[in-house]
N, C-alpha and C. Protein backbone atom coordinates (compact mmCIF):
# COMPACT_ATOMS: atom_id res chain seq x y z
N UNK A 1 101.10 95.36 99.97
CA UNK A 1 101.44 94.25 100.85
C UNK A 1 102.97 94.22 101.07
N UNK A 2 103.77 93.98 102.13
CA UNK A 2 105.00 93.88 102.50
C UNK A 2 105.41 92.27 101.81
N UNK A 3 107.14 92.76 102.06
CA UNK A 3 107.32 91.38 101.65
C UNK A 3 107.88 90.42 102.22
N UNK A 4 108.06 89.27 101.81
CA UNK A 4 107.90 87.90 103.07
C UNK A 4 109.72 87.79 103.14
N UNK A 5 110.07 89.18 104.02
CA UNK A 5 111.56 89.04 104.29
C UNK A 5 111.75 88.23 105.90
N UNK A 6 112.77 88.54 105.92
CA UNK A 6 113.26 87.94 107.48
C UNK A 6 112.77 88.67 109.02
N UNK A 7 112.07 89.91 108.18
CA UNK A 7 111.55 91.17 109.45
C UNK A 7 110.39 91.41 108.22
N UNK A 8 108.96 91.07 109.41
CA UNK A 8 108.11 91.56 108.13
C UNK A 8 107.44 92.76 109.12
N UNK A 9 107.36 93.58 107.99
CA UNK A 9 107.45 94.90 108.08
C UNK A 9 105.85 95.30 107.79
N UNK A 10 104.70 95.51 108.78
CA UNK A 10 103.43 96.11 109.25
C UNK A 10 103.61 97.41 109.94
N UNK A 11 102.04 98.40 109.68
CA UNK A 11 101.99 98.99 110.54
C UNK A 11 101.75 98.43 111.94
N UNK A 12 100.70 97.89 112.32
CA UNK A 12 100.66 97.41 113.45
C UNK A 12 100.50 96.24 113.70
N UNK A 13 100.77 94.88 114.99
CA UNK A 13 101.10 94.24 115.11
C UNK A 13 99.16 93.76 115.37
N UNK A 14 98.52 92.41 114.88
CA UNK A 14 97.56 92.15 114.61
C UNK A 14 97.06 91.63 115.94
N UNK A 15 98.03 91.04 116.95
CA UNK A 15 97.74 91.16 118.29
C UNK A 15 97.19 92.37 118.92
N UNK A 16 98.57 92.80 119.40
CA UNK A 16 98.49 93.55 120.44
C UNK A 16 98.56 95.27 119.60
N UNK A 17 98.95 95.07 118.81
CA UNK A 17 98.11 96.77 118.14
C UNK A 17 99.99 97.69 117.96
N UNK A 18 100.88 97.46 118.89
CA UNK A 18 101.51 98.01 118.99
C UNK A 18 102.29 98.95 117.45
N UNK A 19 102.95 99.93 117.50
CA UNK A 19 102.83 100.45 116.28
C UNK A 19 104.39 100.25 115.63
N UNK A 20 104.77 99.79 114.23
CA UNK A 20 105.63 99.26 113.97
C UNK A 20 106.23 97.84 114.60
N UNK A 21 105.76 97.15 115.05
CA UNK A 21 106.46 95.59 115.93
C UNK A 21 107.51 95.33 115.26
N UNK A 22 107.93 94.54 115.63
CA UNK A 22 109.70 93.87 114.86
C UNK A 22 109.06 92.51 115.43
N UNK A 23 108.53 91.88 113.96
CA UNK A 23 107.96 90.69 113.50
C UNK A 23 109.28 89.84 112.68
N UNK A 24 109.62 88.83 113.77
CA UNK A 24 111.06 88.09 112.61
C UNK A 24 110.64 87.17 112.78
N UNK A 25 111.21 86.51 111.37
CA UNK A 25 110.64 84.95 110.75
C UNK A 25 111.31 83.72 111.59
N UNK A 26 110.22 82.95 111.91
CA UNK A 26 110.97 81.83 112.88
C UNK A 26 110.16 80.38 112.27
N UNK A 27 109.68 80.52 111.53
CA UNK A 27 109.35 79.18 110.65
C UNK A 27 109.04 79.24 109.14
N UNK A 28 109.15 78.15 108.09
CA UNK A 28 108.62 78.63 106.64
C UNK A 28 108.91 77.71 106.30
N UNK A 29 107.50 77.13 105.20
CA UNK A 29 107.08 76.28 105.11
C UNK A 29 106.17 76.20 103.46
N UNK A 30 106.90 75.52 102.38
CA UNK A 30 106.12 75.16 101.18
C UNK A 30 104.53 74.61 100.81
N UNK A 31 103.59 74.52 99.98
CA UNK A 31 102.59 73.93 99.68
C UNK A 31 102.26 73.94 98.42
N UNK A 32 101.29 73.01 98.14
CA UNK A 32 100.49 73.03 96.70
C UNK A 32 99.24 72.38 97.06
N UNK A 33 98.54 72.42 96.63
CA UNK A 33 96.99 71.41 96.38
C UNK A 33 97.40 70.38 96.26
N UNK A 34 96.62 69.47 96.29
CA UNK A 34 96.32 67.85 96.08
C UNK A 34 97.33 67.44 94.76
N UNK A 35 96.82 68.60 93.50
CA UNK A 35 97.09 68.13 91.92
C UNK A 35 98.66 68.93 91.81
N UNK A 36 99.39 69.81 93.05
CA UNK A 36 100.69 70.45 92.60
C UNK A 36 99.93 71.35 92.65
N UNK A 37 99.33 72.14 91.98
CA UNK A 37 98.86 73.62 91.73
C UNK A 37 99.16 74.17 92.95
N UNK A 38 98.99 75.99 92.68
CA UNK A 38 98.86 76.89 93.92
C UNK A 38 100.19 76.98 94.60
N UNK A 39 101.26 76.80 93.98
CA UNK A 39 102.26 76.78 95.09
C UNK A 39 102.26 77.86 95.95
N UNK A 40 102.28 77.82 97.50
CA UNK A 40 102.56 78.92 98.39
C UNK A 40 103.66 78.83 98.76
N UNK A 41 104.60 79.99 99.57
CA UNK A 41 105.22 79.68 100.69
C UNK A 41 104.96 80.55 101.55
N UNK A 42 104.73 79.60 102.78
CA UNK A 42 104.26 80.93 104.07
C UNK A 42 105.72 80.91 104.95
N UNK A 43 105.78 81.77 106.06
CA UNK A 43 106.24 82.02 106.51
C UNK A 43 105.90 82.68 108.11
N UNK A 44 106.12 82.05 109.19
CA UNK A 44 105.43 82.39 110.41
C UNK A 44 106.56 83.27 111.20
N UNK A 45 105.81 84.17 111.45
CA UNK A 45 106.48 85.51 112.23
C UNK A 45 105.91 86.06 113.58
N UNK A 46 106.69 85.91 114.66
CA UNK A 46 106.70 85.95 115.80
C UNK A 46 106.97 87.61 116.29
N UNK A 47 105.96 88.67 117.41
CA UNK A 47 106.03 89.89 117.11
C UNK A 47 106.64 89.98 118.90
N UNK A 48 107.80 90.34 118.72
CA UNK A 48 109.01 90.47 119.79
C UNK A 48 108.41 91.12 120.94
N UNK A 49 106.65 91.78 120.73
CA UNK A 49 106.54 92.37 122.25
C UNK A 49 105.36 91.71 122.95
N UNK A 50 104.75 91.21 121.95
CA UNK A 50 103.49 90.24 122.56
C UNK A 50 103.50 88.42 122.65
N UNK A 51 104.57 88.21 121.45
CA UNK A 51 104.74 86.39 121.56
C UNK A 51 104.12 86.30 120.19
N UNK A 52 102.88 87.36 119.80
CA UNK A 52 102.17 86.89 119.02
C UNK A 52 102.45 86.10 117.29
N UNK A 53 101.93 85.11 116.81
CA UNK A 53 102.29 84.27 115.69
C UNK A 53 102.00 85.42 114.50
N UNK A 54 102.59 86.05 113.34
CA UNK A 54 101.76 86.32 112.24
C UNK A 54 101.90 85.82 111.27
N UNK A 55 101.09 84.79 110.27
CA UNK A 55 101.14 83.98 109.05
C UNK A 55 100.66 84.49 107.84
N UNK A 56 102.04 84.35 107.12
CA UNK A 56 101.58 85.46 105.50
C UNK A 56 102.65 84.31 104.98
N UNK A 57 101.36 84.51 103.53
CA UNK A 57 101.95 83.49 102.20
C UNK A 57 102.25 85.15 101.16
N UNK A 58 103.04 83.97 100.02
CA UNK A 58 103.24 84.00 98.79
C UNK A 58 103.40 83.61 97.98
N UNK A 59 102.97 83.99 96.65
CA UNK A 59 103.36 82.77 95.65
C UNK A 59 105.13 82.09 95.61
N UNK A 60 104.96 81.08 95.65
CA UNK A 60 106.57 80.64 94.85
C UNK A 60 107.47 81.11 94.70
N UNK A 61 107.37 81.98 93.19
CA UNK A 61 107.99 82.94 92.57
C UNK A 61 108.06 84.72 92.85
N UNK A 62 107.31 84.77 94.37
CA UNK A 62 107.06 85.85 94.23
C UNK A 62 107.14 86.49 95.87
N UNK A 63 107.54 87.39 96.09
CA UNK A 63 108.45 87.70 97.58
C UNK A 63 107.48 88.25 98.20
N UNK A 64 106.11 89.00 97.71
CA UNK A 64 105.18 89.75 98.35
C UNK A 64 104.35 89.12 98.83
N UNK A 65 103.86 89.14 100.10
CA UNK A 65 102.51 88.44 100.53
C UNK A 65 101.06 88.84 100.25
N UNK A 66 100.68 88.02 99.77
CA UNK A 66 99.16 87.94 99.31
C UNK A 66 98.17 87.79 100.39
N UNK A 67 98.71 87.07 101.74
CA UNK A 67 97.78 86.80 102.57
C UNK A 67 98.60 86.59 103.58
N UNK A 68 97.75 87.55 104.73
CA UNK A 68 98.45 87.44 106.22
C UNK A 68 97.28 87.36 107.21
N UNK A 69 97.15 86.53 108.00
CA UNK A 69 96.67 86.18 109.26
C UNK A 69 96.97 86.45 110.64
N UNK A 70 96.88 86.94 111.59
CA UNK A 70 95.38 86.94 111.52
C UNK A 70 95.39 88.45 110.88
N UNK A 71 93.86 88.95 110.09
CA UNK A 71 93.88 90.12 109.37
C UNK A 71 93.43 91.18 110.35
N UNK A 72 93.96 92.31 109.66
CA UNK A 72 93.50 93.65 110.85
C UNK A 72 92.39 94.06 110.73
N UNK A 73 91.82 94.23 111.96
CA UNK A 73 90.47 94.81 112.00
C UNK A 73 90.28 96.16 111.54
N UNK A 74 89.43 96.32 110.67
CA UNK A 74 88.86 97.51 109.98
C UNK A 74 87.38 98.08 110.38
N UNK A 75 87.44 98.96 110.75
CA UNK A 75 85.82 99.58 111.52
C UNK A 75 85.41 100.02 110.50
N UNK A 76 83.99 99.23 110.35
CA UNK A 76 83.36 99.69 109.37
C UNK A 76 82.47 101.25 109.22
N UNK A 77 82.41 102.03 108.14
CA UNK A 77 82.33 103.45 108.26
C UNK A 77 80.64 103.58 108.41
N UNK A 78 79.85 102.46 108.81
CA UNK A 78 78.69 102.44 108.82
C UNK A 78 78.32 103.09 110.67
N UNK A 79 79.84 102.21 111.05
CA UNK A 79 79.35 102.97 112.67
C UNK A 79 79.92 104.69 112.21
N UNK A 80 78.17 105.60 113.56
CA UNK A 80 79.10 107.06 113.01
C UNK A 80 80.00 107.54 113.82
N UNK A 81 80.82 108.50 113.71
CA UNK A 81 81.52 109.53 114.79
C UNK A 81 81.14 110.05 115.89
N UNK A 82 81.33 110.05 116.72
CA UNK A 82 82.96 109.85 117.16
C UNK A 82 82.59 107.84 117.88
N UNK A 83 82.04 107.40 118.06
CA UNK A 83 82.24 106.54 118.23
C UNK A 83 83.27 105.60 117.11
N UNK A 84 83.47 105.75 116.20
CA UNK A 84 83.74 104.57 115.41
C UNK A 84 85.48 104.90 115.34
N UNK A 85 85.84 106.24 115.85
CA UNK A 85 87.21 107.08 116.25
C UNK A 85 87.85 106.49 117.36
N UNK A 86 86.68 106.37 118.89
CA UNK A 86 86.89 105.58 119.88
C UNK A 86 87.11 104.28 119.95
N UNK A 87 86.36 103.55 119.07
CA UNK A 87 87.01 102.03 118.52
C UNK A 87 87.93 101.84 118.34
N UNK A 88 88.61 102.46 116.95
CA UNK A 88 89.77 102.37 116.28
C UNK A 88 91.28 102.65 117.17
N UNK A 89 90.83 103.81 118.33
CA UNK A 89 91.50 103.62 118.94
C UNK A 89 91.99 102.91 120.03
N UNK A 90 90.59 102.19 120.57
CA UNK A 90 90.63 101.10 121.67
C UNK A 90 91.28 99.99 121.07
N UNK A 91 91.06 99.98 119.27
CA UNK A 91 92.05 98.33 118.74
C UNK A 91 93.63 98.63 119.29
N UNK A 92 93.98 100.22 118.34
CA UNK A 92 94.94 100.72 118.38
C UNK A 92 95.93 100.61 119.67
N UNK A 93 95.35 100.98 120.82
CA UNK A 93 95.59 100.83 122.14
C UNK A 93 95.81 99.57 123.16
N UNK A 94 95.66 98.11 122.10
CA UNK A 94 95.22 97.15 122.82
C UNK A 94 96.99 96.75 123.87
N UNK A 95 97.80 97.46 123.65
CA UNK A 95 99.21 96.93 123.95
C UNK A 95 98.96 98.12 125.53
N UNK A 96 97.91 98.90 125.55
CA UNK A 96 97.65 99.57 126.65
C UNK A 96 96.16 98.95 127.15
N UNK A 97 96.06 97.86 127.99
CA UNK A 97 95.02 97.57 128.29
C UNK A 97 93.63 98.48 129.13
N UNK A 98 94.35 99.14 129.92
CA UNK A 98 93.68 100.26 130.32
C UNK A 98 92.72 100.88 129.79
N UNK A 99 93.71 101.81 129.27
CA UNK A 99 93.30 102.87 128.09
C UNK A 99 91.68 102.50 127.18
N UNK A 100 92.73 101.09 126.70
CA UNK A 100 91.72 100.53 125.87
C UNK A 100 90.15 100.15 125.32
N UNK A 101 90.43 100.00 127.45
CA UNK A 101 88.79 99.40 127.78
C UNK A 101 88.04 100.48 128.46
N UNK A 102 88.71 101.60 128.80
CA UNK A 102 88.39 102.73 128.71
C UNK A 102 87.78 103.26 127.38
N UNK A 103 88.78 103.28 126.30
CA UNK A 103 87.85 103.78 125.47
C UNK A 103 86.90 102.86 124.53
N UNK A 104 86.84 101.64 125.01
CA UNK A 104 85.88 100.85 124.19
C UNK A 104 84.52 100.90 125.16
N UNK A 105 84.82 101.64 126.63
CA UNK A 105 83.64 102.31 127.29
C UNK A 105 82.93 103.86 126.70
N UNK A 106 83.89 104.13 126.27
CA UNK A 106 83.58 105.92 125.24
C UNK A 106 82.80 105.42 123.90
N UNK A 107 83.29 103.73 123.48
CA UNK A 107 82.31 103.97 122.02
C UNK A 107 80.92 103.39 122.43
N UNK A 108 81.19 102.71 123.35
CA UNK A 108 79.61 102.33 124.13
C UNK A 108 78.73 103.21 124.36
N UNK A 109 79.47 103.92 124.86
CA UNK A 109 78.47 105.57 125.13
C UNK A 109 77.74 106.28 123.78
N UNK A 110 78.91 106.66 122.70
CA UNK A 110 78.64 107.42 121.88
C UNK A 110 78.01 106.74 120.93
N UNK A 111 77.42 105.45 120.66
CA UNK A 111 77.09 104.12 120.18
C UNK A 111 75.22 104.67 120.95
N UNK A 112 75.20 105.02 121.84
CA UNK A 112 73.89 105.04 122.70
C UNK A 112 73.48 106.38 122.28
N UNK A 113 74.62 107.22 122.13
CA UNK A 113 73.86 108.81 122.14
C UNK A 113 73.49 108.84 120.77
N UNK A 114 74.12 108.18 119.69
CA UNK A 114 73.83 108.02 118.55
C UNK A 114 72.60 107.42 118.19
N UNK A 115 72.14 106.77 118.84
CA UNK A 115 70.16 106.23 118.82
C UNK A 115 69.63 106.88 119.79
N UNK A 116 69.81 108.63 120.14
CA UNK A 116 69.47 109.19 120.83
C UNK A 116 68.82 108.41 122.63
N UNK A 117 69.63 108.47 123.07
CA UNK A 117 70.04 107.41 124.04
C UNK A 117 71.02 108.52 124.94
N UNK A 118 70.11 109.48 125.38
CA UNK A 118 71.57 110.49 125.89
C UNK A 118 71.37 110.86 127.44
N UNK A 119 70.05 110.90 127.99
CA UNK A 119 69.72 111.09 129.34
C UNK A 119 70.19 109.96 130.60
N UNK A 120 70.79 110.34 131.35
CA UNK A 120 70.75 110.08 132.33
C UNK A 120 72.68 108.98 132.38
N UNK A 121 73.08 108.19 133.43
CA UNK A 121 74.00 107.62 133.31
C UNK A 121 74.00 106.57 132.22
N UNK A 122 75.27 106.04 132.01
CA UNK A 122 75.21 104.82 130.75
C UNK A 122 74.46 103.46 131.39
N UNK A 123 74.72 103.50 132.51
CA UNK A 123 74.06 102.08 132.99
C UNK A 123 72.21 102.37 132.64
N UNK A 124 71.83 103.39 133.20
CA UNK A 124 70.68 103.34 132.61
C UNK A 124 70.32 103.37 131.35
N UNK A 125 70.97 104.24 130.23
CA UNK A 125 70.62 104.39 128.95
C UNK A 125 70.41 103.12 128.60
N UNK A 126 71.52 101.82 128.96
CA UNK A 126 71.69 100.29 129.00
C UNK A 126 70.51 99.90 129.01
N UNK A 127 69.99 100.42 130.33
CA UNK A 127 68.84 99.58 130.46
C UNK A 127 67.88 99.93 129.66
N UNK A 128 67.38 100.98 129.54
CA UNK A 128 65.94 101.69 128.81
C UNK A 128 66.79 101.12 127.67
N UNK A 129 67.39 101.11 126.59
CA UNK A 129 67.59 100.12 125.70
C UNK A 129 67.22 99.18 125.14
N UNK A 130 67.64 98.19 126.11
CA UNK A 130 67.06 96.85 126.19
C UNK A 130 65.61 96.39 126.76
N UNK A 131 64.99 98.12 127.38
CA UNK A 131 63.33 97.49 127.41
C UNK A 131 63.06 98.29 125.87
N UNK A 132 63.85 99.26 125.51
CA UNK A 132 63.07 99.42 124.18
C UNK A 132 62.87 98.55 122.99
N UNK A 133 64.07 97.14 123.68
CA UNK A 133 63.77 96.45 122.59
C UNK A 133 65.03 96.77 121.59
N UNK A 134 66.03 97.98 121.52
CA UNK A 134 67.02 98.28 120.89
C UNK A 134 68.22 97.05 120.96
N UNK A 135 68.65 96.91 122.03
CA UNK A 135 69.04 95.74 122.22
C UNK A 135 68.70 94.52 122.97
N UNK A 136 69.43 93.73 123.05
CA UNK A 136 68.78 92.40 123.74
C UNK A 136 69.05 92.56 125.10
N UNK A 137 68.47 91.78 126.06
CA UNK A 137 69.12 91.92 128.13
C UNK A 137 70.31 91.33 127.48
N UNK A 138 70.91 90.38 126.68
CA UNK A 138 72.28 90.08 127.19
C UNK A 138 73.17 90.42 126.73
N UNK A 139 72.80 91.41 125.79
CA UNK A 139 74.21 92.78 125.29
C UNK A 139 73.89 93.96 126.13
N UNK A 140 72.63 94.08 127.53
CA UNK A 140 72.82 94.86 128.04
C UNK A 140 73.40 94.48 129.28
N UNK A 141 73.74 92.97 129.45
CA UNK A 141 74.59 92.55 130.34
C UNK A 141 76.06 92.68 129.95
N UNK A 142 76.50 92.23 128.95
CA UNK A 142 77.74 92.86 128.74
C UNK A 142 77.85 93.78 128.84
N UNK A 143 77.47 94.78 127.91
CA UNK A 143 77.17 96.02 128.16
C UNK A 143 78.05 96.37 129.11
N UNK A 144 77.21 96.07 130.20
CA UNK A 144 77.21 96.55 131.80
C UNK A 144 78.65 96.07 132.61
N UNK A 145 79.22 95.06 131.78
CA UNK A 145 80.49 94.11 132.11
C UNK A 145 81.36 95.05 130.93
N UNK A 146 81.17 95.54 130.35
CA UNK A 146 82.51 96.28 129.81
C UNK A 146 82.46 98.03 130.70
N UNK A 147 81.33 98.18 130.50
CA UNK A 147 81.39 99.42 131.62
C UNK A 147 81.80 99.46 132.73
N UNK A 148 81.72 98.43 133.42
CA UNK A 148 82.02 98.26 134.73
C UNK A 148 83.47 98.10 135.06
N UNK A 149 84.43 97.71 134.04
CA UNK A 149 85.23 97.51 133.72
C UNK A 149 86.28 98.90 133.66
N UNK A 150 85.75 100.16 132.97
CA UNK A 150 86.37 100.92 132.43
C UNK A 150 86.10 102.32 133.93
N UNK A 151 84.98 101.41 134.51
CA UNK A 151 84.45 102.39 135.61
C UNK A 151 85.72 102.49 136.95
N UNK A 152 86.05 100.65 136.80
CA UNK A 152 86.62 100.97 138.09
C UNK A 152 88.19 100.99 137.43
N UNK A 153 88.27 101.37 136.72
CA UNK A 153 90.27 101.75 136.12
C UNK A 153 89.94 103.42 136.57
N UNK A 154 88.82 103.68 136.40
CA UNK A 154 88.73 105.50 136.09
C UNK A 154 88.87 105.99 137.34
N UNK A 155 88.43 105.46 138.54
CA UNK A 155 87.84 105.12 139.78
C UNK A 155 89.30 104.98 140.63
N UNK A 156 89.86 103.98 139.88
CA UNK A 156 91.19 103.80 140.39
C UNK A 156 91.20 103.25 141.65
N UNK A 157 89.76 101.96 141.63
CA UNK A 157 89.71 101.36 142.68
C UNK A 157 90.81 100.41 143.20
N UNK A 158 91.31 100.90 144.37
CA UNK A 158 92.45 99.60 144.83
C UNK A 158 92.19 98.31 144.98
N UNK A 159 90.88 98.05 145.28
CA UNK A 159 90.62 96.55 145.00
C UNK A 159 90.16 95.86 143.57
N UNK A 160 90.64 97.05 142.69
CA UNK A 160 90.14 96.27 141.23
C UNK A 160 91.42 95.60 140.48
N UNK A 161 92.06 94.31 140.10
CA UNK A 161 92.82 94.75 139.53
C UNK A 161 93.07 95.18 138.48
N UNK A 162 94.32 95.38 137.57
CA UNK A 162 94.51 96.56 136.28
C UNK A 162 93.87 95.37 135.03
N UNK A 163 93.49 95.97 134.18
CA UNK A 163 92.40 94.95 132.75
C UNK A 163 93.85 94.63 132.06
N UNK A 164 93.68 93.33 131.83
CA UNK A 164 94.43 92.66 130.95
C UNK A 164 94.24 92.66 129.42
N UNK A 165 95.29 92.56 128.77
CA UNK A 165 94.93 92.16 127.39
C UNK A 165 93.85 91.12 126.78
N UNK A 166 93.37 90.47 127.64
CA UNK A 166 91.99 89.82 127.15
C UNK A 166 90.77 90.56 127.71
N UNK A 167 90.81 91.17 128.58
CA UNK A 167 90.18 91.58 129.08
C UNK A 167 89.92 92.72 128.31
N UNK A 168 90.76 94.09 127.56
CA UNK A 168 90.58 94.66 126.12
C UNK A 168 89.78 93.97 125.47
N UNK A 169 90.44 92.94 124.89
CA UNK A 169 90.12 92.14 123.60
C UNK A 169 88.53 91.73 123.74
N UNK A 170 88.20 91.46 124.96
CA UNK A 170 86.62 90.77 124.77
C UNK A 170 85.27 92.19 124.95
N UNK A 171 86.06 93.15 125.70
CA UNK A 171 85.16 94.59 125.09
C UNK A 171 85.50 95.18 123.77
N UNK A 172 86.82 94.81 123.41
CA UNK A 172 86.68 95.28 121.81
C UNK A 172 85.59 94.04 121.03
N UNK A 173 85.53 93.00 121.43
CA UNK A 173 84.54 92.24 121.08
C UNK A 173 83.21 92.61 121.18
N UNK A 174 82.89 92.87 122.31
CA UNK A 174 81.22 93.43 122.05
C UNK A 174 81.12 94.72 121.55
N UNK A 175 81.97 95.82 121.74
CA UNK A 175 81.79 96.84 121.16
C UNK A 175 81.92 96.78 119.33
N UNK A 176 82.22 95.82 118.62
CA UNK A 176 81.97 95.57 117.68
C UNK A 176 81.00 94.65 117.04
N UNK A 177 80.59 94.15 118.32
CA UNK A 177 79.21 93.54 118.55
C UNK A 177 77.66 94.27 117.85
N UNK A 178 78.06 95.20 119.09
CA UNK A 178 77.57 96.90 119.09
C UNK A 178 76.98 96.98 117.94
N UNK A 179 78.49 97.30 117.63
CA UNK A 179 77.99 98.35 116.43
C UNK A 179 77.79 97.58 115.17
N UNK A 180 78.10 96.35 114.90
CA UNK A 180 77.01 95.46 113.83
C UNK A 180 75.55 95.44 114.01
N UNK A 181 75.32 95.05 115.44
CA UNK A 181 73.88 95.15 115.62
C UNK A 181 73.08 96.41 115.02
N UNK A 182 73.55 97.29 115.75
CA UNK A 182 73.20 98.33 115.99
C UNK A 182 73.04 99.79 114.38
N UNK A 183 74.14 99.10 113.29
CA UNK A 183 74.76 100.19 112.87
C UNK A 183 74.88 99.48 111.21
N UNK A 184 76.05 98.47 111.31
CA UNK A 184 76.34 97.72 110.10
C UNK A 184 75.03 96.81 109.29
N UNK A 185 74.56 95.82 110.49
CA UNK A 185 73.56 95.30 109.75
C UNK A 185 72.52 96.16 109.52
N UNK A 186 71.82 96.92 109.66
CA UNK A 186 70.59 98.00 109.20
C UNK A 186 70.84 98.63 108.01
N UNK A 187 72.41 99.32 107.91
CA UNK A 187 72.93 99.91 106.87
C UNK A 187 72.63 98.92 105.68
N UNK A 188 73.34 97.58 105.76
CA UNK A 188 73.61 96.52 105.12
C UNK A 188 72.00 96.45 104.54
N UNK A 189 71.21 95.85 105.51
CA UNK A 189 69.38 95.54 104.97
C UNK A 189 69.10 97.26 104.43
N UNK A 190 69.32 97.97 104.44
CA UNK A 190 68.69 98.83 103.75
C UNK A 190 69.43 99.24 102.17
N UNK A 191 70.37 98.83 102.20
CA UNK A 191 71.43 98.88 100.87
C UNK A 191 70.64 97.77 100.13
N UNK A 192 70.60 96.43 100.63
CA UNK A 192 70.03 95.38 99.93
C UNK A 192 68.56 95.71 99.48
N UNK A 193 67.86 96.21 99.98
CA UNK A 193 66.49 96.60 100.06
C UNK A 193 66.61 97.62 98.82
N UNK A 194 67.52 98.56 98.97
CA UNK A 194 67.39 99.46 97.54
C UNK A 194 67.36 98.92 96.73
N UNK A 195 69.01 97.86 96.66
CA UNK A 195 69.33 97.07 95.10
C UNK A 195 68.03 96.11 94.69
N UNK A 196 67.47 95.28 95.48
CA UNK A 196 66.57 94.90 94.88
C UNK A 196 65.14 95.51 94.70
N UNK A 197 65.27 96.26 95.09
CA UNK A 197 63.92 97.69 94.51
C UNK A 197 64.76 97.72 92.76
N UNK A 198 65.94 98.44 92.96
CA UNK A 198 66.55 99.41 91.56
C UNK A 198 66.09 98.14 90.44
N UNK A 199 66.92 97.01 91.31
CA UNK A 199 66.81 95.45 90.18
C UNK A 199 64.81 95.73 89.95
N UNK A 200 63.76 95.67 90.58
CA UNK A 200 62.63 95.02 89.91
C UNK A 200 62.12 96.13 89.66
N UNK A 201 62.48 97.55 89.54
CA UNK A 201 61.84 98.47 88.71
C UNK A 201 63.01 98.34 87.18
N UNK A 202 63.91 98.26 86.83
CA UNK A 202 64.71 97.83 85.77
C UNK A 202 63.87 96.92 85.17
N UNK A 203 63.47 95.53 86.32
CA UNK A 203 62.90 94.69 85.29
C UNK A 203 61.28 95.35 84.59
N UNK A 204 60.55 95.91 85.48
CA UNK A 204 59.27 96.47 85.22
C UNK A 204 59.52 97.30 83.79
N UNK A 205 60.59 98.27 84.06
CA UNK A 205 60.42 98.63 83.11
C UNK A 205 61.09 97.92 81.43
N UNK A 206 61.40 97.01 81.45
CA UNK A 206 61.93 96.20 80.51
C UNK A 206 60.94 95.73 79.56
N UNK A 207 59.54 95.32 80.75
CA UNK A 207 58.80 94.48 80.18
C UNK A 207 57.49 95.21 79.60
């Protein structure tokens, strides 16, 4: 963890992704609980290319931060390759909106070919999808709203205009949507499903 100096020092900025930011302290501020306990001190840090706020404590006595807000997104290794590469880089990229939603259209794809989902354009794979029941119609409406998105930057339609930083941000939203649905939670129920198998053959055999 970095420490709660006057420039706090990240790889990337929890906004906008950019790499190294020059985050300087522009507020800081003491606490304790109700009873005194817990003393913190946070410190709010402003990232010079986006506006964005970043809030990290520390103890009292102690210069390193324990906790910073908002926290960085971590792709979980449950989504597989290359999609979960294309993510990381669409977070990575978010200070390039473009790019971004471009490639949070690449993990959509490789997100589909990965539940063998590979014939024909993405709008259709979308659809046969959602009659298979794989996903729901209204993640194959987004879906279709982040694609559409990345279609006409590629397209370089003059009447589209260029994707904004929210406009990133809410396909990095479903594309991590995605891949919980799709990827994390299954992993997750089938991990749980073992442990409590391992747990009631342990107990079987106990007894």
């Amino acid at each position: 963890m970095p420490a709660l100096a006057n420039v706090f020092e990240l790889d990337r900025c929890p906004h906008c992704r950019v790499d190294h930011p020059y985050l300087q302290v522009r507020a800081q501020i003491e606490t304790t609980t109700h009873t005194g306990s817990n003393p913190r001190v946070w410190k709010a840090y402003v990232c010079a290319r986006c506006g964005g706020v970043v809030l990290a404590c520390s103890e009292r006595n102690d210069d390193w931060a324990r906790e910073i807000y908002p926290n960085t997104t971590v792709v979980d290794e449950s989504i597989p390759e290359p999609a979960r590469t294309y993510l990381n880089q669409a977070i990575d990229s978010l200070h390039s909106p473009a790019g971004s939603v471009m490639l949070s259209a690449s993990a959509v794809d490789a997100m589909l070919k990965a539940k063998l989902y590979k014939e024909g354009s993405l709008y259709s794979r979308i659809n046969k999808a959602a009659e298979d029941h794989l996903i729901t119609q209204e993640m194959a409406q987004w879906a279709h709203s982040v694609r559409l998105d990345a279609n006409d930057q590629r397209h370089a339609d003059e009447k589209v205009s260029l994707p904004t930083s929210d406009d990133a941000k809410r396909s990095i939203d479903f594309v991590l949507a995605l891949g919980a649905f799709l990827f994390i939670l299954p992993s997750r129920v089938k991990s749980g499903l073992a442990s409590a198998s391992n747990e009631n053959n342990k107990g079987d055999s106990e007894n």
